[in-house]
N, C-alpha and C. Protein backbone atom coordinates (compact mmCIF):
# COMPACT_ATOMS: atom_id res chain seq x y z
N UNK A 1 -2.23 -37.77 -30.89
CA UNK A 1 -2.12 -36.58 -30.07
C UNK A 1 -3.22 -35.59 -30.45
N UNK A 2 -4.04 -34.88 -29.67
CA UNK A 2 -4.98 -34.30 -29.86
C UNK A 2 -4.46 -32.87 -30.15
N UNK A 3 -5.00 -32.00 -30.64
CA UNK A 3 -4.51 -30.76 -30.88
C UNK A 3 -5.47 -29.64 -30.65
N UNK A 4 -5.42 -28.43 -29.63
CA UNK A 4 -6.39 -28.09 -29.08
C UNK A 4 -6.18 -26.72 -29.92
N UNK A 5 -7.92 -26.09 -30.39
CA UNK A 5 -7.90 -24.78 -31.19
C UNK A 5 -7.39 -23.82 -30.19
N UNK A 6 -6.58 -23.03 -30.68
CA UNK A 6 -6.74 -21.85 -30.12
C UNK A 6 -7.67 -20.52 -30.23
N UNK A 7 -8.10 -20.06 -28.95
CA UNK A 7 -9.24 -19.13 -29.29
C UNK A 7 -8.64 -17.69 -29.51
N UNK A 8 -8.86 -17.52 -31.00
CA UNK A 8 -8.28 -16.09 -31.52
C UNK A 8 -9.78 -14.82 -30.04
N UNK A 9 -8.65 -14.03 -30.11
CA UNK A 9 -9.41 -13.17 -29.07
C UNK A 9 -9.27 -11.77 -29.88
N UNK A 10 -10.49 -11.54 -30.25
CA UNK A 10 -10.25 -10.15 -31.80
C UNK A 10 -10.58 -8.87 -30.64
N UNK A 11 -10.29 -7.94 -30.91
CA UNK A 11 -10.39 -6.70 -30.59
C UNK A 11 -11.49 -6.07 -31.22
N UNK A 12 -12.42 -5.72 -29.44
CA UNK A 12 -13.22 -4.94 -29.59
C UNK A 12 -13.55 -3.78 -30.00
N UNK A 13 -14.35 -3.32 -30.81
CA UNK A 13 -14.54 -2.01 -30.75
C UNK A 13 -15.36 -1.28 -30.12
N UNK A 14 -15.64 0.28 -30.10
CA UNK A 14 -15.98 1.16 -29.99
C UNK A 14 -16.79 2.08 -30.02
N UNK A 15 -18.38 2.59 -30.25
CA UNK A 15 -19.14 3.32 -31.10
C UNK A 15 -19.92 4.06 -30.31
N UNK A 16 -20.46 5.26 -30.41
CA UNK A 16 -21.14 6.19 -29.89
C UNK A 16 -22.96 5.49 -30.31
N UNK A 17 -23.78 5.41 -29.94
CA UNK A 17 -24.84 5.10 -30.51
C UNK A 17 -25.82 6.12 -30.65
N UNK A 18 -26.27 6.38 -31.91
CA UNK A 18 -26.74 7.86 -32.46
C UNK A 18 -28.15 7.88 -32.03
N UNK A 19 -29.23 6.77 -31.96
CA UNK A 19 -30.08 6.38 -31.74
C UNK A 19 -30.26 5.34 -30.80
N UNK A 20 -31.63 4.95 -30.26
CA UNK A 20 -31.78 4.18 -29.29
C UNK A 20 -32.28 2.83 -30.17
N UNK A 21 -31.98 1.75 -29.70
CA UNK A 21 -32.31 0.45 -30.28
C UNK A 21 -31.77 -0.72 -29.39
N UNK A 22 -32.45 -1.81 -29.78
CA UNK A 22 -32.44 -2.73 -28.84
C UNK A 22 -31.97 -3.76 -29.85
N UNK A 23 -30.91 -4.64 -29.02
CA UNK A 23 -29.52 -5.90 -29.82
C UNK A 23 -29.70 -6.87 -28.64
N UNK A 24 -30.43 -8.30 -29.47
CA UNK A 24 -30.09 -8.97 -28.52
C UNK A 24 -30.84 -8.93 -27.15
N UNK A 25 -31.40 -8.27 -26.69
CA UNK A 25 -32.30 -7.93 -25.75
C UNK A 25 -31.95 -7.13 -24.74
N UNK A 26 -31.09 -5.98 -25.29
CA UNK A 26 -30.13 -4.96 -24.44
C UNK A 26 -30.35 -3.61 -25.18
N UNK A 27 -30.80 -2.52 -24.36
CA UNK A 27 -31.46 -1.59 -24.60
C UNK A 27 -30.16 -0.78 -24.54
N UNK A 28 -29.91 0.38 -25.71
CA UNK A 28 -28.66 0.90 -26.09
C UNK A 28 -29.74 2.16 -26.34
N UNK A 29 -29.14 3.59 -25.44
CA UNK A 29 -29.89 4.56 -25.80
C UNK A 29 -28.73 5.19 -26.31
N UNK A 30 -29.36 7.33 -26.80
CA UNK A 30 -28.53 7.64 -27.30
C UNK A 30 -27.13 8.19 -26.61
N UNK A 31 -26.36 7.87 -27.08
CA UNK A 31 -25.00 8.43 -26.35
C UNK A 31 -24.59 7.58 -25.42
N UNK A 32 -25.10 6.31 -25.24
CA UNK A 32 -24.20 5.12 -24.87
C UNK A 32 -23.14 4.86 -25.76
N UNK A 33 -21.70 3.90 -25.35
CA UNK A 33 -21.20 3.50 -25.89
C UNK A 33 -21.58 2.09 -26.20
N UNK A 34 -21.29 1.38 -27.54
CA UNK A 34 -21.53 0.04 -27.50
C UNK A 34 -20.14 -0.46 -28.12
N UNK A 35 -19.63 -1.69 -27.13
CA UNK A 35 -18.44 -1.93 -27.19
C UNK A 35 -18.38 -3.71 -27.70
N UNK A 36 -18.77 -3.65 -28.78
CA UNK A 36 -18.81 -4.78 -29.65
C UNK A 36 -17.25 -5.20 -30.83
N UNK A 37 -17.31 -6.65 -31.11
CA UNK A 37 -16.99 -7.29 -32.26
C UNK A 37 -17.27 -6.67 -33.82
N UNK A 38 -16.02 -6.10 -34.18
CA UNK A 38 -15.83 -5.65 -35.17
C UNK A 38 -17.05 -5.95 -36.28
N UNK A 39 -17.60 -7.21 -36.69
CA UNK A 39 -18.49 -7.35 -37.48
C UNK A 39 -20.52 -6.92 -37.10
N UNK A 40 -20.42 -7.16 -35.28
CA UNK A 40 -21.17 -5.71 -35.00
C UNK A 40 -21.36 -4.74 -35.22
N UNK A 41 -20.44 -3.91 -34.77
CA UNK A 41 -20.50 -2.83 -35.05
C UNK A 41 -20.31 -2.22 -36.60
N UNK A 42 -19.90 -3.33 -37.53
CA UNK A 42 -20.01 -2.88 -39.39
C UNK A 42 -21.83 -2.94 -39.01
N UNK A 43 -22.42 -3.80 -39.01
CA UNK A 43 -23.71 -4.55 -39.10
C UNK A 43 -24.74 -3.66 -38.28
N UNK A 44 -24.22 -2.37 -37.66
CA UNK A 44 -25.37 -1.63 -37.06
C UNK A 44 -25.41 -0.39 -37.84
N UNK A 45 -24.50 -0.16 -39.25
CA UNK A 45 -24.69 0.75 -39.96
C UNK A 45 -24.76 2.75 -39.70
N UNK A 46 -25.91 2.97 -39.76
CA UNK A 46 -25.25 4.65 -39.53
C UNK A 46 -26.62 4.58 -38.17
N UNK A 47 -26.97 3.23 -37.06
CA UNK A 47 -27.39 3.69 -36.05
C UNK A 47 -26.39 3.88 -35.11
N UNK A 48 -25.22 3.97 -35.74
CA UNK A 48 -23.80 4.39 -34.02
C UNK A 48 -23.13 4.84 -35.29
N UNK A 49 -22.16 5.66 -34.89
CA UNK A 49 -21.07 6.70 -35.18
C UNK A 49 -19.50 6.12 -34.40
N UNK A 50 -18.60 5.40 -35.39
CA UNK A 50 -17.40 4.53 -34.74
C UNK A 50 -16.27 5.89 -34.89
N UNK A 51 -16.89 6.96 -35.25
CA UNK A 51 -15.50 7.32 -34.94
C UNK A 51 -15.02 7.92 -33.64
N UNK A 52 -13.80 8.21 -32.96
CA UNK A 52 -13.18 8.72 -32.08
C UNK A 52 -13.35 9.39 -31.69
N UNK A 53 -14.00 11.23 -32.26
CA UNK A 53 -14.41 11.87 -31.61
C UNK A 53 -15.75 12.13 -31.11
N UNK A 54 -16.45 10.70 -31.73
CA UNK A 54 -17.62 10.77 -31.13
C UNK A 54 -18.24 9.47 -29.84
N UNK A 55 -16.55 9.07 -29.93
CA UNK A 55 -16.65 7.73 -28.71
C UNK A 55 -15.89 8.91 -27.64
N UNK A 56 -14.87 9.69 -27.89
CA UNK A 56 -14.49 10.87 -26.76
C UNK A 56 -15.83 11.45 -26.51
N UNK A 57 -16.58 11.92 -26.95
CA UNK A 57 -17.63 12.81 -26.66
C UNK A 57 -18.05 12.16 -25.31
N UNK A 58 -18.59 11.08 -25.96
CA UNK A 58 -19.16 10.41 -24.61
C UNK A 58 -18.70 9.81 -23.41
N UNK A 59 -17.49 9.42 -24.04
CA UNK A 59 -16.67 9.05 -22.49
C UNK A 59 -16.29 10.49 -21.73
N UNK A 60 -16.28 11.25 -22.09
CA UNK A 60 -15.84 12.73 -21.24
C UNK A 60 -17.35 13.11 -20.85
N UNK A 61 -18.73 12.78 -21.02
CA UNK A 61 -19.97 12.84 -20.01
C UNK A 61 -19.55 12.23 -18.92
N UNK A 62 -20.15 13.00 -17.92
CA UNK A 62 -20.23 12.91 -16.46
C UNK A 62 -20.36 11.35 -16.26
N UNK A 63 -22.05 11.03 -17.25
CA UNK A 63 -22.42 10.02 -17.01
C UNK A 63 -22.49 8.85 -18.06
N UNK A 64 -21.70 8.88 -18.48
CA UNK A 64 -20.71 8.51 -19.45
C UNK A 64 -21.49 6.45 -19.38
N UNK A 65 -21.96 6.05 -20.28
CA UNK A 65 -22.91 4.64 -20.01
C UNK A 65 -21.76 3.34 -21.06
N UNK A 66 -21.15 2.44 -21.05
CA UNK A 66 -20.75 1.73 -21.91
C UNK A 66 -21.32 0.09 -21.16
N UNK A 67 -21.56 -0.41 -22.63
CA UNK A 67 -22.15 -2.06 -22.56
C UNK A 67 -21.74 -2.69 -23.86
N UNK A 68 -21.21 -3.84 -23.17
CA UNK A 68 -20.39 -4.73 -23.92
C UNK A 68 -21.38 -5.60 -24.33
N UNK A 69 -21.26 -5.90 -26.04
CA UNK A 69 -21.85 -6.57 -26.21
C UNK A 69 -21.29 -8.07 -26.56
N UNK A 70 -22.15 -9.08 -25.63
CA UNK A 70 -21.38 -10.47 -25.72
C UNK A 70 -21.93 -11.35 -27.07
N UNK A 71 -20.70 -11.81 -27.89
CA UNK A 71 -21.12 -12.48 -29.46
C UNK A 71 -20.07 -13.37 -29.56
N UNK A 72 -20.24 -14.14 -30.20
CA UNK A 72 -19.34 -15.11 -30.21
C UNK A 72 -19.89 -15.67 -31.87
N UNK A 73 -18.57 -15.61 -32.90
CA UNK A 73 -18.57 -15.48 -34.54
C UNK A 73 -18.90 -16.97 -34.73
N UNK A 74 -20.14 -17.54 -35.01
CA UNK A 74 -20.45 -18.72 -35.37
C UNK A 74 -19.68 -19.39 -36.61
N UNK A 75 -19.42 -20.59 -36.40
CA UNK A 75 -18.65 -21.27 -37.16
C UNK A 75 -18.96 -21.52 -38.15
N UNK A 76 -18.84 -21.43 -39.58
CA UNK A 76 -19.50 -22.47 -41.03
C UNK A 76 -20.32 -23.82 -40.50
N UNK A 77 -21.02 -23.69 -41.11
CA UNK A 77 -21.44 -24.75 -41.01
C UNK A 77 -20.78 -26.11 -42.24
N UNK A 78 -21.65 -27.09 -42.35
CA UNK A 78 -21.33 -27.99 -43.38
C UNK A 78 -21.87 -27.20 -44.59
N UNK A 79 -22.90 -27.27 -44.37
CA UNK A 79 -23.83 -26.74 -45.67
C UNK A 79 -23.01 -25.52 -46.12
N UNK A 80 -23.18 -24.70 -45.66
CA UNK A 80 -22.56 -22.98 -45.84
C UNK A 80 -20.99 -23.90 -46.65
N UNK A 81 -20.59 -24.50 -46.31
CA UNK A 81 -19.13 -24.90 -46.92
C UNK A 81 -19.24 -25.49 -48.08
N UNK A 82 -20.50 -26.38 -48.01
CA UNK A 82 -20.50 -26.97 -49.55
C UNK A 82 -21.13 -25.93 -50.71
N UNK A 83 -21.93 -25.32 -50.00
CA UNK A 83 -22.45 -24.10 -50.78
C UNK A 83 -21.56 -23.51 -51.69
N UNK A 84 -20.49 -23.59 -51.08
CA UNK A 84 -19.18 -22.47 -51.82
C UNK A 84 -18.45 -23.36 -52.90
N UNK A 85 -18.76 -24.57 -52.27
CA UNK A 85 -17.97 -25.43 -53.50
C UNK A 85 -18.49 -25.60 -54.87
């Protein structure tokens, strides 16, 4: 009997972006939201601001910009596994 993975579906986050920079080939200026995978948004450091009142800030602009960023958490490899052993 085959047994099929289930795809954990993690919760996105949130972040104001303090600066303009480009992920992936997607241009994020300032005061966009970028609505990424938790280990994104650790990994962009102090160029976005995750907290709340600075993701309200921007969603209460008129013109208020959010882009999702699409990632998908690559698997171990072999190597990376024996590495640890």
């Amino acid at each position: 009997m085959l047994e099929m993975k289930k795809n954990k579906t993690e919760q996105l986050l949130q972040a104001r972006v303090l600066g303009g920079f480009t992920l992936d080939g997607v241009t994020y200026h300032s005061d966009d939201i970028i609505e990424a995978h938790p280990d994104i948004i650790k990994s962009l450091g102090t160029a976005i601001d995750p907290d709340p009142a600075a993701v309200d800030y921007c969603l209460n602009k008129q013109d208020a910009v959010i882009k999702r960023h699409e990632w998908t958490k690559p698997e171990s490899s072999i190597e990376e596994v024996e590495a640890t052993q």
